[in-house]
Protein backbone atom coordinates (compact mmCIF):
# COMPACT_ATOMS: atom_id res chain seq x y z
CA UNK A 1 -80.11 -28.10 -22.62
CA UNK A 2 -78.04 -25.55 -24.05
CA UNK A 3 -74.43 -26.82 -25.02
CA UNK A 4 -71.42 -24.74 -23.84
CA UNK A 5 -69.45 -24.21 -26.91
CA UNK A 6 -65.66 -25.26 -26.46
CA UNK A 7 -62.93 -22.58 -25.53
CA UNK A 8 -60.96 -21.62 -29.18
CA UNK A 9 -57.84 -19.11 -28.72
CA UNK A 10 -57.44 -16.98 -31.57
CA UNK A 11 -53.88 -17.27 -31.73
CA UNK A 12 -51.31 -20.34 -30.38
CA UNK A 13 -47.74 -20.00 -29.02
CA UNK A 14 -45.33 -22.68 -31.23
CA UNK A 15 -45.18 -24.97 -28.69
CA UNK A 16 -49.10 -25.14 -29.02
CA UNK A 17 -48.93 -25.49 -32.66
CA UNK A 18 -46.44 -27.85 -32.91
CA UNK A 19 -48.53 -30.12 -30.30
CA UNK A 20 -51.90 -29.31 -32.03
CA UNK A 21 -50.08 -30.42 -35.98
CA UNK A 22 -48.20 -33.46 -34.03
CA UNK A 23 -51.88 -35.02 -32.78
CA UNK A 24 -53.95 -33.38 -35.67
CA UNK A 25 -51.37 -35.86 -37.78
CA UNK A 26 -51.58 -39.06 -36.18
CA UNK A 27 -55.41 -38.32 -35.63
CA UNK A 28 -55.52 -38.29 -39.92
CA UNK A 29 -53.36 -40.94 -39.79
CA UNK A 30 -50.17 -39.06 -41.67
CA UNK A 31 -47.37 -41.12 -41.61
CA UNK A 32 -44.48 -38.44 -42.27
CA UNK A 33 -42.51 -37.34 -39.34
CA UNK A 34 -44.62 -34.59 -37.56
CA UNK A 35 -40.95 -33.23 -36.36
CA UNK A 36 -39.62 -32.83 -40.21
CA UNK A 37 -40.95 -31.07 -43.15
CA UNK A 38 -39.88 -30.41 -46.48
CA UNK A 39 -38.69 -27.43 -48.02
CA UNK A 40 -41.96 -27.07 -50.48
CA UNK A 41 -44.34 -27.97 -47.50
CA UNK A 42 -42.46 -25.06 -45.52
CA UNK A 43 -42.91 -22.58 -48.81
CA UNK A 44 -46.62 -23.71 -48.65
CA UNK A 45 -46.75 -23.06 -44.89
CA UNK A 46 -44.70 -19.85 -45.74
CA UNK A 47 -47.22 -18.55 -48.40
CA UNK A 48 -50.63 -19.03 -45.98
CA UNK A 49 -49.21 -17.01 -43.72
CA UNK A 50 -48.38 -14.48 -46.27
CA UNK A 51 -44.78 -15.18 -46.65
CA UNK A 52 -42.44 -15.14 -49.77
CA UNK A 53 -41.26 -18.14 -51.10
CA UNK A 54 -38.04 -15.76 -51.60
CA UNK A 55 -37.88 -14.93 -48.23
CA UNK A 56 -38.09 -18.82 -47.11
CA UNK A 57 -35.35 -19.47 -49.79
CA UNK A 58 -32.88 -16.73 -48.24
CA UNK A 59 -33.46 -17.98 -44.95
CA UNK A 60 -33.19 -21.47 -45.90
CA UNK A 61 -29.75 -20.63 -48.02
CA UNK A 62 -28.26 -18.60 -45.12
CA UNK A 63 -28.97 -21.28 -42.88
CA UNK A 64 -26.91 -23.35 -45.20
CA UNK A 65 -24.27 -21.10 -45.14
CA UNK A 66 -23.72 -21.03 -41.31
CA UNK A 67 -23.99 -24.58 -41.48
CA UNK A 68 -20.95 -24.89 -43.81
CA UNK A 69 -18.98 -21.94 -41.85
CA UNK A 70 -19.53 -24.25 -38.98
CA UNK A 71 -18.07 -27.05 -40.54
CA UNK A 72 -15.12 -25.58 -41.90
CA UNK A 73 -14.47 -23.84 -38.26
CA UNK A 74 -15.13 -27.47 -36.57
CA UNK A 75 -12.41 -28.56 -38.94
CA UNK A 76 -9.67 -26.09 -38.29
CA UNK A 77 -10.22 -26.11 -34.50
CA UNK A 78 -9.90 -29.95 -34.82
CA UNK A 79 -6.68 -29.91 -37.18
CA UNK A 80 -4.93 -27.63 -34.70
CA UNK A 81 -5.77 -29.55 -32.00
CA UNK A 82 -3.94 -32.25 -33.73
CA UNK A 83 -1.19 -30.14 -34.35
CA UNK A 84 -0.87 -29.27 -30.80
CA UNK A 85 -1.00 -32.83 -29.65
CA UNK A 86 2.01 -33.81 -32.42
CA UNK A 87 4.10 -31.00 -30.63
CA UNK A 88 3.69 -32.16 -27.05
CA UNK A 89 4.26 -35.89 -28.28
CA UNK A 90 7.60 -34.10 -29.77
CA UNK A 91 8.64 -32.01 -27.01
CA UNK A 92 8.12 -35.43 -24.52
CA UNK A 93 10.29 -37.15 -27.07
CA UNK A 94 12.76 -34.96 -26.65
CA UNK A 95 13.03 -34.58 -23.23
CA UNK A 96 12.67 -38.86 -22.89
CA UNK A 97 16.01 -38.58 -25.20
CA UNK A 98 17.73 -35.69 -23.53
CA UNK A 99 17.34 -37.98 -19.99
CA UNK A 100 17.95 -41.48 -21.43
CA UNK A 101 21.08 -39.75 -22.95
CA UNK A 102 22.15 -38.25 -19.55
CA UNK A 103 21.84 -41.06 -17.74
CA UNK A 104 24.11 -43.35 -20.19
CA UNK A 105 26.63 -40.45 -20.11
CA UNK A 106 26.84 -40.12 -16.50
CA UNK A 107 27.28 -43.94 -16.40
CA UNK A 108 30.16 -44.55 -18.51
CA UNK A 109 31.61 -41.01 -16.50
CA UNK A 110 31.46 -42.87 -13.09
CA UNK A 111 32.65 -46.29 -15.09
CA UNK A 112 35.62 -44.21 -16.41
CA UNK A 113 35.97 -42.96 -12.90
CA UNK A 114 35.98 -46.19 -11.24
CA UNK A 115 38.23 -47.54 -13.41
CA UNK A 116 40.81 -44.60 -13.53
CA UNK A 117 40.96 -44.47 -9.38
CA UNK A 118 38.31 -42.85 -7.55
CA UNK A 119 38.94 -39.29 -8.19
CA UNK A 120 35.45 -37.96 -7.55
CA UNK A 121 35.16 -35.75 -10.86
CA UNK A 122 32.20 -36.78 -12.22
CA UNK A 123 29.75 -35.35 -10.42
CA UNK A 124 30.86 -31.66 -12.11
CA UNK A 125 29.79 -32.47 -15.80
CA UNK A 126 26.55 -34.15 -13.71
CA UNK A 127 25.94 -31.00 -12.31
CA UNK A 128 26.25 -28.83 -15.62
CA UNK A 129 24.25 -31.43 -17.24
CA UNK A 130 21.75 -31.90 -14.55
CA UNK A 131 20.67 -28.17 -14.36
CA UNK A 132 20.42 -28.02 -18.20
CA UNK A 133 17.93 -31.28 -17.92
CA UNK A 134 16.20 -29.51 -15.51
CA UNK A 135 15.46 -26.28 -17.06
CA UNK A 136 14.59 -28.42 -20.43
CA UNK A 137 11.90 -30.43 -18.08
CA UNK A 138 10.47 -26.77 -16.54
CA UNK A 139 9.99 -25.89 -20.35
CA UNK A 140 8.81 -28.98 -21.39
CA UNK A 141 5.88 -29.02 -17.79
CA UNK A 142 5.29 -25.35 -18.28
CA UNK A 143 4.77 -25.86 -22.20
CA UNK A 144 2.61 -28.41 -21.75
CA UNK A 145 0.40 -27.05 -18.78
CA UNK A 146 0.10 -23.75 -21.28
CA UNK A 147 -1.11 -25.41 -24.49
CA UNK A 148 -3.66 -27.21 -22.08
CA UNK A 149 -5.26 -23.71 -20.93
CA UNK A 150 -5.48 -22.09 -24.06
């Protein structure tokens, strides 16, 4: 009987070679992570297939360099998102005071008003007031719903 010999491809996608060095490893019992190589084993690699060690290197060192420009972008993004979330918790603040304010103001007016004989004048500075509070709330909403889209 004549044996069939088995089907070899010439060439392998990288999914195929990954699989084949993943099982080829645990077959010769290597106990490195198939998934992670060194640097010199990657040169090594590099150099059998005809590659530069240099051109590994510049690879390897602009790789690096991305990295770290990603870092430093992660950062900034992240300190002015902190920034942004110190000037909302102002602006809130601010408006809290601005209403807490009104309201003890408008008190001791209708107190003073009570007291003095009902004369029915306090609801003029309330209305003054009351559309300045409101146009400092519309700021404050629309500030907030503005920083949230950007």
């Amino acid at each position: 009987m004549d044996r069939e010999q088995p089907y070899r491809p010439e060439r392998f996608t990288q999914d195929e070679m990954s699989e084949i060095l993943e099982v080829a490893a645990r077959l010769d019992g290597v106990t490195s992570a198939p998934d992670e190589i060194s640097l010199d084993e990657l040169t090594q690699i590099a150099e059998e297939l005809g590659i530069s060690p240099e051109a590994v290197e510049q690879v390897v060192s602009g790789r690096a360099d991305k990295a770290r420009a990603e870092r430093e972008a992660l950062a900034v993004e992240q300190e002015e998102a902190r920034e942004l979330a110190r000037k909302k918790k102002r602006a809130w603040r601010s408006w809290r005071a601005h209403v807490a304010s009104f309201v003890a103001v408008m008190l001791g007016l209708i107190l003073l008003d009570m007291v003095t004989g009902p004369g029915a004048w306090w609801y003029y500075p309330a209305i003054g007031w009351g559309m300045g509070l409101g146009v400092h709330t519309l700021v404050t909403l629309f500030n907030a719903f503005e920083d949230e889209d950007e």
